[in-house]
PDB file of N, CA and C in Angstrom:
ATOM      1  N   UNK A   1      12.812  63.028  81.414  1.00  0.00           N
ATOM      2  CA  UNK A   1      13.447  62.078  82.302  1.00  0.00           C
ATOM      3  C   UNK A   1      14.474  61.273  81.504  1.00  0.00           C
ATOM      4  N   UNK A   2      15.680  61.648  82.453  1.00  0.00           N
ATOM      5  CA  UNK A   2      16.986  60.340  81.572  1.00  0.00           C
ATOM      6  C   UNK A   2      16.587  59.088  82.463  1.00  0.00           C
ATOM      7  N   UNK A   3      17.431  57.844  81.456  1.00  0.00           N
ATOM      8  CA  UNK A   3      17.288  56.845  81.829  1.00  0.00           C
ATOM      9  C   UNK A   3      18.362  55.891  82.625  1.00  0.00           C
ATOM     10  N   UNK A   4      18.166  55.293  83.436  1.00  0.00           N
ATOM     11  CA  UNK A   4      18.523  55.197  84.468  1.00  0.00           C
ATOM     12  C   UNK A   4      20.162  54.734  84.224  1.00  0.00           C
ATOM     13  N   UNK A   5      21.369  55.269  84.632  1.00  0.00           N
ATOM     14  CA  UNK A   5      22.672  54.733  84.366  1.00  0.00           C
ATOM     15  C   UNK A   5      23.402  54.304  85.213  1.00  0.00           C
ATOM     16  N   UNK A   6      24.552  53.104  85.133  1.00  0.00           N
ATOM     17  CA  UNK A   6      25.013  52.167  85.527  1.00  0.00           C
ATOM     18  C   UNK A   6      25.905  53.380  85.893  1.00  0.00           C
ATOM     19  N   UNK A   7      26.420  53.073  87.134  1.00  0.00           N
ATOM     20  CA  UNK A   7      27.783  53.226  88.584  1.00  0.00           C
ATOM     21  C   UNK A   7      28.855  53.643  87.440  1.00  0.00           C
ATOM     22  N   UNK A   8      29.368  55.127  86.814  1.00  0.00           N
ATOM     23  CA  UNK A   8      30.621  54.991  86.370  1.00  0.00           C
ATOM     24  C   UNK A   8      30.690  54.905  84.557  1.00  0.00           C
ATOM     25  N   UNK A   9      29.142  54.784  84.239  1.00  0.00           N
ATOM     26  CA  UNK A   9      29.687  54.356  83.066  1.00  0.00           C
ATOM     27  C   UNK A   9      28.371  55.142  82.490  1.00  0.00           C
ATOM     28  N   UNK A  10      28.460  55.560  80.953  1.00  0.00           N
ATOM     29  CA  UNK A  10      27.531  56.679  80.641  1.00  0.00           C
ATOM     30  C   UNK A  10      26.450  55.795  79.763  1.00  0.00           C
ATOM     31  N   UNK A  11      26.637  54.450  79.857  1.00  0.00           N
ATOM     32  CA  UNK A  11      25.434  53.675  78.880  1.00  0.00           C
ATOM     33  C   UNK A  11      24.781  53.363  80.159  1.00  0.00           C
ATOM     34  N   UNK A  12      22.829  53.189  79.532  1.00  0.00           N
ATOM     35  CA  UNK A  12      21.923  52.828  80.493  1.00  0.00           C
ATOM     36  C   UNK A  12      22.451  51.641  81.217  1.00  0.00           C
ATOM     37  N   UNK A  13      21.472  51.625  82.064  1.00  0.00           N
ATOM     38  CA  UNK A  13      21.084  50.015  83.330  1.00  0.00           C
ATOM     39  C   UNK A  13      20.746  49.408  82.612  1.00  0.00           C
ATOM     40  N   UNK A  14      22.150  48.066  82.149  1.00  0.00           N
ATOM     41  CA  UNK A  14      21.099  47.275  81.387  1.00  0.00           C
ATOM     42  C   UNK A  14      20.199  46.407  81.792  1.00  0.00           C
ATOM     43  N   UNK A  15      19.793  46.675  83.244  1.00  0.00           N
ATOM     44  CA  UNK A  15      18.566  45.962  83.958  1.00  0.00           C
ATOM     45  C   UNK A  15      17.142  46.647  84.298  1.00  0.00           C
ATOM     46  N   UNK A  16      17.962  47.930  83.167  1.00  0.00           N
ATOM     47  CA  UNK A  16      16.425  48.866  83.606  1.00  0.00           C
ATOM     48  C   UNK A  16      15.471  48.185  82.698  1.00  0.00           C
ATOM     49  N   UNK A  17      14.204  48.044  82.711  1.00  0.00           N
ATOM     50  CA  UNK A  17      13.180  48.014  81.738  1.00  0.00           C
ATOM     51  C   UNK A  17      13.018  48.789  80.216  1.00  0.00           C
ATOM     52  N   UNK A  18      12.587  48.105  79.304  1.00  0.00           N
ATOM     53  CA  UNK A  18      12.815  48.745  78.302  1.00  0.00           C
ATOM     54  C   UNK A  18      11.719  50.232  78.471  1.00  0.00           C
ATOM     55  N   UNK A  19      12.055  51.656  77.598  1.00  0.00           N
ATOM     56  CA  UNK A  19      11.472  52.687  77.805  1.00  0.00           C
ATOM     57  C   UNK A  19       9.873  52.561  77.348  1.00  0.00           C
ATOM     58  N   UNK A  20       9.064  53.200  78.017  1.00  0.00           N
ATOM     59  CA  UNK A  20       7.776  52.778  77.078  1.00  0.00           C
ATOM     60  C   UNK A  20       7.353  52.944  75.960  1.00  0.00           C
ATOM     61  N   UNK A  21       8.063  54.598  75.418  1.00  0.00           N
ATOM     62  CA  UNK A  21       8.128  54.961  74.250  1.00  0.00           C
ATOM     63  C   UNK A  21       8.453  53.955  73.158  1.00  0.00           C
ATOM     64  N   UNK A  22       9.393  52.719  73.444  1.00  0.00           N
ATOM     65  CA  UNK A  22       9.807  52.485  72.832  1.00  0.00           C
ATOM     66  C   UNK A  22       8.776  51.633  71.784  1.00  0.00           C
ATOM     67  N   UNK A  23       8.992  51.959  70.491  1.00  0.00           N
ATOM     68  CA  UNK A  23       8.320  51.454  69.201  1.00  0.00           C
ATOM     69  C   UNK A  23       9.014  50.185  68.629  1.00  0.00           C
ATOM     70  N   UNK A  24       8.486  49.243  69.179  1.00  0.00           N
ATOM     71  CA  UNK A  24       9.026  48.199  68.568  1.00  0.00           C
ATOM     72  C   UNK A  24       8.802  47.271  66.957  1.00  0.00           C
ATOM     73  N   UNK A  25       8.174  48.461  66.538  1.00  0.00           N
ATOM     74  CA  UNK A  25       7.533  47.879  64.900  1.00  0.00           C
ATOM     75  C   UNK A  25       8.341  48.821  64.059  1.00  0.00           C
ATOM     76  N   UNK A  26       9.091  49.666  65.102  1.00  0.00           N
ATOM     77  CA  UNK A  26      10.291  50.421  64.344  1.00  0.00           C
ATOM     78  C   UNK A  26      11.640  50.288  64.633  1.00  0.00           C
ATOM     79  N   UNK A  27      12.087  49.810  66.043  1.00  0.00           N
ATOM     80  CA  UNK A  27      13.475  49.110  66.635  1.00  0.00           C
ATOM     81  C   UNK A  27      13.538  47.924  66.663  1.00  0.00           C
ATOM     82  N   UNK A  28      14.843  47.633  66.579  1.00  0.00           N
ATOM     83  CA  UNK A  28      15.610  46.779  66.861  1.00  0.00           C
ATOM     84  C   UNK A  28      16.068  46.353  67.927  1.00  0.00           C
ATOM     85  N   UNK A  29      15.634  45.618  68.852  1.00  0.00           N
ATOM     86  CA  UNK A  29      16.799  45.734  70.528  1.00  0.00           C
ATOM     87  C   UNK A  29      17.435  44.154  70.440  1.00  0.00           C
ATOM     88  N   UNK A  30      18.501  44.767  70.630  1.00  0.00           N
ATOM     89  CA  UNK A  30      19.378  42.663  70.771  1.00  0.00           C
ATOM     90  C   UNK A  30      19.553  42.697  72.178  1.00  0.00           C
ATOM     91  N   UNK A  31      19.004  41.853  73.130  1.00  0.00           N
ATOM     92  CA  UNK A  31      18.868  41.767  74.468  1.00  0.00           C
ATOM     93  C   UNK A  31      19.454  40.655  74.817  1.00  0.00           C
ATOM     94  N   UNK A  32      20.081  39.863  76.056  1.00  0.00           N
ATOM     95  CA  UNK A  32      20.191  38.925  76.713  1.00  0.00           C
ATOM     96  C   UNK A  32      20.951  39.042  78.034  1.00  0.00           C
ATOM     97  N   UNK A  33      21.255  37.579  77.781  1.00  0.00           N
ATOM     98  CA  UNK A  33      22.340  37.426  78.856  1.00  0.00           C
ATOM     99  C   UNK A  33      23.800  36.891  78.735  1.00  0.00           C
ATOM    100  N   UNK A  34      24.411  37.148  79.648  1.00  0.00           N
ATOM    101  CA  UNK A  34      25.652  36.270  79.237  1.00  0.00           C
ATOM    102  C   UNK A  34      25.917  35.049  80.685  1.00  0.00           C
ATOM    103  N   UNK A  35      26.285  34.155  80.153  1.00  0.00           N
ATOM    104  CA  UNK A  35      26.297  32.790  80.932  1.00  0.00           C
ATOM    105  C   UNK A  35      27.452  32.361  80.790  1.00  0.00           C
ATOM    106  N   UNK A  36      28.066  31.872  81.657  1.00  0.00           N
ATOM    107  CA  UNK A  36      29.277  30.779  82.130  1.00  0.00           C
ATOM    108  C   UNK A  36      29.229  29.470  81.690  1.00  0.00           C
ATOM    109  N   UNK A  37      29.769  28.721  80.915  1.00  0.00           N
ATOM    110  CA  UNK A  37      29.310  27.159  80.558  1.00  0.00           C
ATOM    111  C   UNK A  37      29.054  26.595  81.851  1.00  0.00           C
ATOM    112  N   UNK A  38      28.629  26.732  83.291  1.00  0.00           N
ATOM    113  CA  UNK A  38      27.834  26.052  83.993  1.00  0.00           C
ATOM    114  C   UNK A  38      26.574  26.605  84.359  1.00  0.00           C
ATOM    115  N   UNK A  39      26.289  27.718  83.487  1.00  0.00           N
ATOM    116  CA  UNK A  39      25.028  28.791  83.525  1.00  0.00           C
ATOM    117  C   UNK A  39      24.745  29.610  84.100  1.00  0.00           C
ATOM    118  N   UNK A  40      25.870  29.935  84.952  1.00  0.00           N
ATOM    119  CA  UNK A  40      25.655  30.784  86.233  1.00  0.00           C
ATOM    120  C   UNK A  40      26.004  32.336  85.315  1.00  0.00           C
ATOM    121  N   UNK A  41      24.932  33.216  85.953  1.00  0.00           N
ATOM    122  CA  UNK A  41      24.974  34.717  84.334  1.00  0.00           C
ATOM    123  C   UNK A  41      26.448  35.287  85.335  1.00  0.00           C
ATOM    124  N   UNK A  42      26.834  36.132  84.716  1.00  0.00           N
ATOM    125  CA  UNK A  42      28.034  36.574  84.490  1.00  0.00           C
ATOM    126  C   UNK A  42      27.848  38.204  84.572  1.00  0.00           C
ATOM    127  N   UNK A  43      27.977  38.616  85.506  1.00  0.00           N
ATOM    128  CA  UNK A  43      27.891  40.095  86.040  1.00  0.00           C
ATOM    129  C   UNK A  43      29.049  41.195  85.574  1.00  0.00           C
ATOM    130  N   UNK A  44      29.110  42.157  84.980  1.00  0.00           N
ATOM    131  CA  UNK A  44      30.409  42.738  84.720  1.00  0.00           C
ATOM    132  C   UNK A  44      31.063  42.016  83.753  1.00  0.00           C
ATOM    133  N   UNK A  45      30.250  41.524  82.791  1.00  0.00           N
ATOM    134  CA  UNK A  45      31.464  40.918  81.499  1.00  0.00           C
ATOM    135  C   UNK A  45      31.235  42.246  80.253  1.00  0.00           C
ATOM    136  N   UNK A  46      32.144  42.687  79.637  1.00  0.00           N
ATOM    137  CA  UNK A  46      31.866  43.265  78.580  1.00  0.00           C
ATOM    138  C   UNK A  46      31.211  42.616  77.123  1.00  0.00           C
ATOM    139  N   UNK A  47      30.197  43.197  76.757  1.00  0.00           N
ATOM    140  CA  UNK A  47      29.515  42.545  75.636  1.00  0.00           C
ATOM    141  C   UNK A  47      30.294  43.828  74.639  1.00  0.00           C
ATOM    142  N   UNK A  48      30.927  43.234  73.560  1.00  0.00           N
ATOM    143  CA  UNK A  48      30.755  44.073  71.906  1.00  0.00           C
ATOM    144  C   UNK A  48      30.019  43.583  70.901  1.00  0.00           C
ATOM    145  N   UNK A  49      29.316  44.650  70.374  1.00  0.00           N
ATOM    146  CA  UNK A  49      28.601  44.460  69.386  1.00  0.00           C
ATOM    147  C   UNK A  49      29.443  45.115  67.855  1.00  0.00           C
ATOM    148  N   UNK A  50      29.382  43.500  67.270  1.00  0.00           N
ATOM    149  CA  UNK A  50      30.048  44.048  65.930  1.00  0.00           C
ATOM    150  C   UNK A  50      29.500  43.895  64.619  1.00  0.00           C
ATOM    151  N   UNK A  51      29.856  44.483  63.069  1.00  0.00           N
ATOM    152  CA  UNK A  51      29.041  44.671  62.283  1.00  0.00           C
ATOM    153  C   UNK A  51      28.722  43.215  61.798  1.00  0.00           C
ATOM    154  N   UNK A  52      28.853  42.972  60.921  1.00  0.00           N
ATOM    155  CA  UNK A  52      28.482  42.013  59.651  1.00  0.00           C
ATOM    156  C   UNK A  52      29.990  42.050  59.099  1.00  0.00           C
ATOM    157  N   UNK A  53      30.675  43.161  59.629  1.00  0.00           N
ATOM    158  CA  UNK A  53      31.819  42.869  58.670  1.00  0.00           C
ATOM    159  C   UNK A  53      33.307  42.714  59.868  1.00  0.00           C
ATOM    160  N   UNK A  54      32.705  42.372  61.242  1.00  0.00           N
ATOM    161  CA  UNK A  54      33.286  42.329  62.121  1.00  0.00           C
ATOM    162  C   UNK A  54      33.891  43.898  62.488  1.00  0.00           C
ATOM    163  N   UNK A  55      33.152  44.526  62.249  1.00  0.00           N
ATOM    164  CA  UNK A  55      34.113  46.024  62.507  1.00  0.00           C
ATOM    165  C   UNK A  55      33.466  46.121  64.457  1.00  0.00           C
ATOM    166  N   UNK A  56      33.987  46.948  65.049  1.00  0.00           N
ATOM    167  CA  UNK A  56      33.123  47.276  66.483  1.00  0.00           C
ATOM    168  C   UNK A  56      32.200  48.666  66.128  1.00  0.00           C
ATOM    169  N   UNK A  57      30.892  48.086  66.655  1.00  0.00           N
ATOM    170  CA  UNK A  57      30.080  49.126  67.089  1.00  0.00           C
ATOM    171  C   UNK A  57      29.602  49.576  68.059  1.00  0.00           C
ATOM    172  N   UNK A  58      29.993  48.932  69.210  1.00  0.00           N
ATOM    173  CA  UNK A  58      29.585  49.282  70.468  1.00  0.00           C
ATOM    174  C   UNK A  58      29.394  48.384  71.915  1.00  0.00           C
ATOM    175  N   UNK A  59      30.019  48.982  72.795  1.00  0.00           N
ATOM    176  CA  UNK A  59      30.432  48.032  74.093  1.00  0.00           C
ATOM    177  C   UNK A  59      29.479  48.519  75.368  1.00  0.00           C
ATOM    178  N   UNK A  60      28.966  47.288  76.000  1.00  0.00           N
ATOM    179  CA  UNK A  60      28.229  47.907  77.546  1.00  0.00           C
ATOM    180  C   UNK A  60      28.877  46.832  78.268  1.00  0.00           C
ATOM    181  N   UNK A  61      27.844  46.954  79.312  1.00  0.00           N
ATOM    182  CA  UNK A  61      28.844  45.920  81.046  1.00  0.00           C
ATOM    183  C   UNK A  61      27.187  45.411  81.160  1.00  0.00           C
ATOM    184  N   UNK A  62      27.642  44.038  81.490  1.00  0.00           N
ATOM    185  CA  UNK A  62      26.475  43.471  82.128  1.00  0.00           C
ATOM    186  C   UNK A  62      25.978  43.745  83.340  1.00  0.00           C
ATOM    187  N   UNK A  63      24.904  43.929  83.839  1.00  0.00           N
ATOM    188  CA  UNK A  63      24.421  44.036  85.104  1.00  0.00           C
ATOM    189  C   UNK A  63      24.693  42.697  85.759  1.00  0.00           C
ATOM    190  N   UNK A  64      24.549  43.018  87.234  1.00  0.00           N
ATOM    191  CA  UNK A  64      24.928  42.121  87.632  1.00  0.00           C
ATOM    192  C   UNK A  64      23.799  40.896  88.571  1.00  0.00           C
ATOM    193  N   UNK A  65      22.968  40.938  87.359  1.00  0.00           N
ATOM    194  CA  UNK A  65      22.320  39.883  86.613  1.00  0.00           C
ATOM    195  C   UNK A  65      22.762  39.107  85.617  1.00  0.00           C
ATOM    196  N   UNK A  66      23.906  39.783  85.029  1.00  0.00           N
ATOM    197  CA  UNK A  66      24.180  39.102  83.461  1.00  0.00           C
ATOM    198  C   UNK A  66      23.952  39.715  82.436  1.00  0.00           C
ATOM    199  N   UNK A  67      23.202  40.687  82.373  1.00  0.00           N
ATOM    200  CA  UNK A  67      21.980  40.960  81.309  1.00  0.00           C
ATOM    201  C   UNK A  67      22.710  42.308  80.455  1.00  0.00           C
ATOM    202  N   UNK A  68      22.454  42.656  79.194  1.00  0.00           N
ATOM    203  CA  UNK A  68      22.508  43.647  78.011  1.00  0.00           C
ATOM    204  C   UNK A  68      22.014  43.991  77.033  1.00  0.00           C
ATOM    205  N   UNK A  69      22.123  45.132  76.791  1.00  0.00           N
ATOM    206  CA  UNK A  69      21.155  45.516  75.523  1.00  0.00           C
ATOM    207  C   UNK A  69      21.664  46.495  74.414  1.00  0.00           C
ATOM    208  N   UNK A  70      21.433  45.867  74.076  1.00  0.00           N
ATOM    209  CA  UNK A  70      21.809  47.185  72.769  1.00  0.00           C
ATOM    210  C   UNK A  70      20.701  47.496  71.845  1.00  0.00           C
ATOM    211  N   UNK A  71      20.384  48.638  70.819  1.00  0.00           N
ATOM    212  CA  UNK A  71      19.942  49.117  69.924  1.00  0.00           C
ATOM    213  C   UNK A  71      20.233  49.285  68.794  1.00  0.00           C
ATOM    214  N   UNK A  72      20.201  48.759  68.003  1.00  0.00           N
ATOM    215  CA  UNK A  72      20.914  48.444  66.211  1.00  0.00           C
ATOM    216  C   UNK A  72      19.839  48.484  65.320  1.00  0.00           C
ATOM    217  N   UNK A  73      20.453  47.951  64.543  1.00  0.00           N
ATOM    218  CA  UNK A  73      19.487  48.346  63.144  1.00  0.00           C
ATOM    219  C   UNK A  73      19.539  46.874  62.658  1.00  0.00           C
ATOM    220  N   UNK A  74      18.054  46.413  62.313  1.00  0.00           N
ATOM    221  CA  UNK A  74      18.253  44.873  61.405  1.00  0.00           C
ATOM    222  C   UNK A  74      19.432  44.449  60.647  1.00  0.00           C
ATOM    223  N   UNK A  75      19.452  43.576  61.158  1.00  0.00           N
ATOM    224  CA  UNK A  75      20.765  42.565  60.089  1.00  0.00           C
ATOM    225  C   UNK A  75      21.722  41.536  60.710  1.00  0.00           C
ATOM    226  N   UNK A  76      22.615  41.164  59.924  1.00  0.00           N
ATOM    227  CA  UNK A  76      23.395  40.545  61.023  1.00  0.00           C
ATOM    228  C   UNK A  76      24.403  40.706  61.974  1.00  0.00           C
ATOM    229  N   UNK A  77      24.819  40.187  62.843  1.00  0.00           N
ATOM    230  CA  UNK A  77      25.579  40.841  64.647  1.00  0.00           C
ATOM    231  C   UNK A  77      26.699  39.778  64.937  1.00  0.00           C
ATOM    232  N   UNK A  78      27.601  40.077  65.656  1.00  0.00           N
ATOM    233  CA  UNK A  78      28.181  39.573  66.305  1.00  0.00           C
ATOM    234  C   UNK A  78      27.985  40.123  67.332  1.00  0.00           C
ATOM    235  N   UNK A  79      27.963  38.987  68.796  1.00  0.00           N
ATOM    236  CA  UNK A  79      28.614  39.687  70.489  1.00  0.00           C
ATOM    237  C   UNK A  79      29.151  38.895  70.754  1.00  0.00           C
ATOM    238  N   UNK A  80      30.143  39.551  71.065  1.00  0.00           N
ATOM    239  CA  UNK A  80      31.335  39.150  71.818  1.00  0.00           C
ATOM    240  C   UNK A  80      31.433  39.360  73.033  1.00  0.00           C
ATOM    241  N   UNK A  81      31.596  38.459  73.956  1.00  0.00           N
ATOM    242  CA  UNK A  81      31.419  38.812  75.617  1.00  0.00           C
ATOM    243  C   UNK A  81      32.979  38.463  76.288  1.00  0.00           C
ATOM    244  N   UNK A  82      33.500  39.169  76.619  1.00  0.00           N
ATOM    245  CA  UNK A  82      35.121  39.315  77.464  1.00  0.00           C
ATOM    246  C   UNK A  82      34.558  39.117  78.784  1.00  0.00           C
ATOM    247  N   UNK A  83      34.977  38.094  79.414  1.00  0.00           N
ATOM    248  CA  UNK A  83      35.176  38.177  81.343  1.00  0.00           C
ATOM    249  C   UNK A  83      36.053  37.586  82.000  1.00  0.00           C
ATOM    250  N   UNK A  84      36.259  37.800  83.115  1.00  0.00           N
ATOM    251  CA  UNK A  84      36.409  36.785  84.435  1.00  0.00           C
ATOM    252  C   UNK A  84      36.399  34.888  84.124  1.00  0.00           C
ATOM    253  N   UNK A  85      35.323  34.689  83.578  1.00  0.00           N
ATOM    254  CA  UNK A  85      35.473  33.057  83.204  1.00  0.00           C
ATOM    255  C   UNK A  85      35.595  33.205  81.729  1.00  0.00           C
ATOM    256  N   UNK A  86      36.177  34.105  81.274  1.00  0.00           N
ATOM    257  CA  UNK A  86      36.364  33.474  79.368  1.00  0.00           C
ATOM    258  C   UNK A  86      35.660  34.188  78.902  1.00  0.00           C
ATOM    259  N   UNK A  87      35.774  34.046  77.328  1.00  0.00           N
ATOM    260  CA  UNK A  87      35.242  34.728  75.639  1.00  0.00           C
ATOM    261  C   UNK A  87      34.209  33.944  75.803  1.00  0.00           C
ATOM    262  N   UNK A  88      33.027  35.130  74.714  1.00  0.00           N
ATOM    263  CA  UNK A  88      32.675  33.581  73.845  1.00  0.00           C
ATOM    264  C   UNK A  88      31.841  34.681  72.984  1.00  0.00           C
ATOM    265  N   UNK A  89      31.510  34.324  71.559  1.00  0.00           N
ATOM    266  CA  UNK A  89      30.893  34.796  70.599  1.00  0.00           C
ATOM    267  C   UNK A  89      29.736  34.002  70.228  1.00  0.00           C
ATOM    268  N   UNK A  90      28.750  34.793  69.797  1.00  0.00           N
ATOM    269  CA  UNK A  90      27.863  34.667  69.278  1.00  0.00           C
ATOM    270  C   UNK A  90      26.971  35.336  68.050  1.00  0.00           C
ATOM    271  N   UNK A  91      26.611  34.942  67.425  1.00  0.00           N
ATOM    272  CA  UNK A  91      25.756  35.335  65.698  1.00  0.00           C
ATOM    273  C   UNK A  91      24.690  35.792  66.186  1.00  0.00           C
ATOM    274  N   UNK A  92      23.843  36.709  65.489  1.00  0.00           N
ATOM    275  CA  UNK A  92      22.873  36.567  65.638  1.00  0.00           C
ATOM    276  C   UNK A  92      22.159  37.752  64.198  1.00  0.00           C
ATOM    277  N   UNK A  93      20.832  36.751  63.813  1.00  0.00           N
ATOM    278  CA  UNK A  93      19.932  37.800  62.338  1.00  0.00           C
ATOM    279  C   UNK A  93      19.098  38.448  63.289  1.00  0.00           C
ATOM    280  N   UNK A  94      19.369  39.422  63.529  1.00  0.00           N
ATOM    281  CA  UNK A  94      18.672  40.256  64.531  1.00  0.00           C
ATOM    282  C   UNK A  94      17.424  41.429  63.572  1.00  0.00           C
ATOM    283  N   UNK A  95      16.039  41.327  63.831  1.00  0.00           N
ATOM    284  CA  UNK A  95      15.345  41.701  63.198  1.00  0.00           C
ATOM    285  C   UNK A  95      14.473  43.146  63.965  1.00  0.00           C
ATOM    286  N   UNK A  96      13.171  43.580  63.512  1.00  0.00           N
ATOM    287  CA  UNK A  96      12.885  44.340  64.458  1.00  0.00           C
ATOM    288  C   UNK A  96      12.050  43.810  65.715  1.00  0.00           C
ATOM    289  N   UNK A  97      11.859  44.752  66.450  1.00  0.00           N
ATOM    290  CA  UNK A  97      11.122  43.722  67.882  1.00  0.00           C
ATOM    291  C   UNK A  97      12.644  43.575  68.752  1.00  0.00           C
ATOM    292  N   UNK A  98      11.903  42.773  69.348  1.00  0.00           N
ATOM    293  CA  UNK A  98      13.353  42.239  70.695  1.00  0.00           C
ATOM    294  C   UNK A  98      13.793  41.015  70.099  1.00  0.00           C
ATOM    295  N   UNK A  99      15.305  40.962  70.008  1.00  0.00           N
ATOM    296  CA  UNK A  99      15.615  39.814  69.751  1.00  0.00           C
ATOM    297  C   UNK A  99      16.946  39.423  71.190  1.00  0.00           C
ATOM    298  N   UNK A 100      16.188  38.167  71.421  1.00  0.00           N
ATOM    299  CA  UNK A 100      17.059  37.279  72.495  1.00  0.00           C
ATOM    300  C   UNK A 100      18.234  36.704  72.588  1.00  0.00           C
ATOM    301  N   UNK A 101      18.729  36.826  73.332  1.00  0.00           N
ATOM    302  CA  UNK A 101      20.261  36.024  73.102  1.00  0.00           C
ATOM    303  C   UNK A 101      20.772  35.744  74.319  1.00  0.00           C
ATOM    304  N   UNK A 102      21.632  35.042  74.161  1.00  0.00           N
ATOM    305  CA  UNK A 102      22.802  34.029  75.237  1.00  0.00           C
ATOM    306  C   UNK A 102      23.641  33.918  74.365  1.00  0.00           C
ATOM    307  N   UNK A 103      24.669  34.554  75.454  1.00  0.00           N
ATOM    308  CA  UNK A 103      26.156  34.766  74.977  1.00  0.00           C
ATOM    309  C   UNK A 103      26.723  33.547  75.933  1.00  0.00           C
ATOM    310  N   UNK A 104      27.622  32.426  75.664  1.00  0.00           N
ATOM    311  CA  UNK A 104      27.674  31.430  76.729  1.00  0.00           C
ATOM    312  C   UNK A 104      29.477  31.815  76.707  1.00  0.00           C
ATOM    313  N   UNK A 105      30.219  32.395  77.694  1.00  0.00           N
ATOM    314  CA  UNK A 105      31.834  32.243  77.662  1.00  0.00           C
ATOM    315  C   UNK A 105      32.090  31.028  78.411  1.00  0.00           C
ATOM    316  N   UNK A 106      33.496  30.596  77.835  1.00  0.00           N
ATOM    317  CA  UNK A 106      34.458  29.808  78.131  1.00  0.00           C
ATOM    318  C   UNK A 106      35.590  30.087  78.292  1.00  0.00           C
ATOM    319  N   UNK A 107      36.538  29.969  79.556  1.00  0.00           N
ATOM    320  CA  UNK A 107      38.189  29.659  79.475  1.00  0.00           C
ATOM    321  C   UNK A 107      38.804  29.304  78.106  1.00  0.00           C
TER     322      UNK A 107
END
């Protein structure tokens, strides 16, 4: 069984549930949301995920919940979220397990 994909675009739902398989004492997942500085989540914003050395490693679309995920490898991250209401970046020491985040854009 594949996992479930977003309208148009060949990366998962990032509102599907994580897989069960998934081993989290061996992955990495950087998960969140992205928010509007009045908090309202932000549907269809592009999140990039970049290295430690700012290079790009990889882009999804928020559901339209807000929500994204990616799969990386420990260390440190940038996301960058492009939308409709504004940028906004965020750091993150992303370890193994799920690690949380809020991406907050601004005009």
């Amino acid at each position: 069984m594949t996992a479930p994909t977003a309208a148009g675009c060949a990366a998962p739902d990032q509102a599907a549930p994580l897989p069960a398989s998934l081993d989290l004492e061996k992955e990495t997942v950087i998960t969140g949301l992205v928010q509007a500085e009045s908090g309202e989540a932000v549907p269809g914003a592009y999140v990039r995920l970049l290295d430690s050395t700012g290079e790009f490693t990889a882009e999804v679309v928020t559901s339209p919940a807000g929500q994204f995920r990616f799969f990386a490898a420990p260390g440190t991250w940038t996301l960058r979220a492009l939308s409709r209401h504004g940028n906004g970046d965020t750091a993150v020491a992303a370890a193994r397990g799920i690690n949380e985040v809020t991406v907050t854009v601004a005009a």
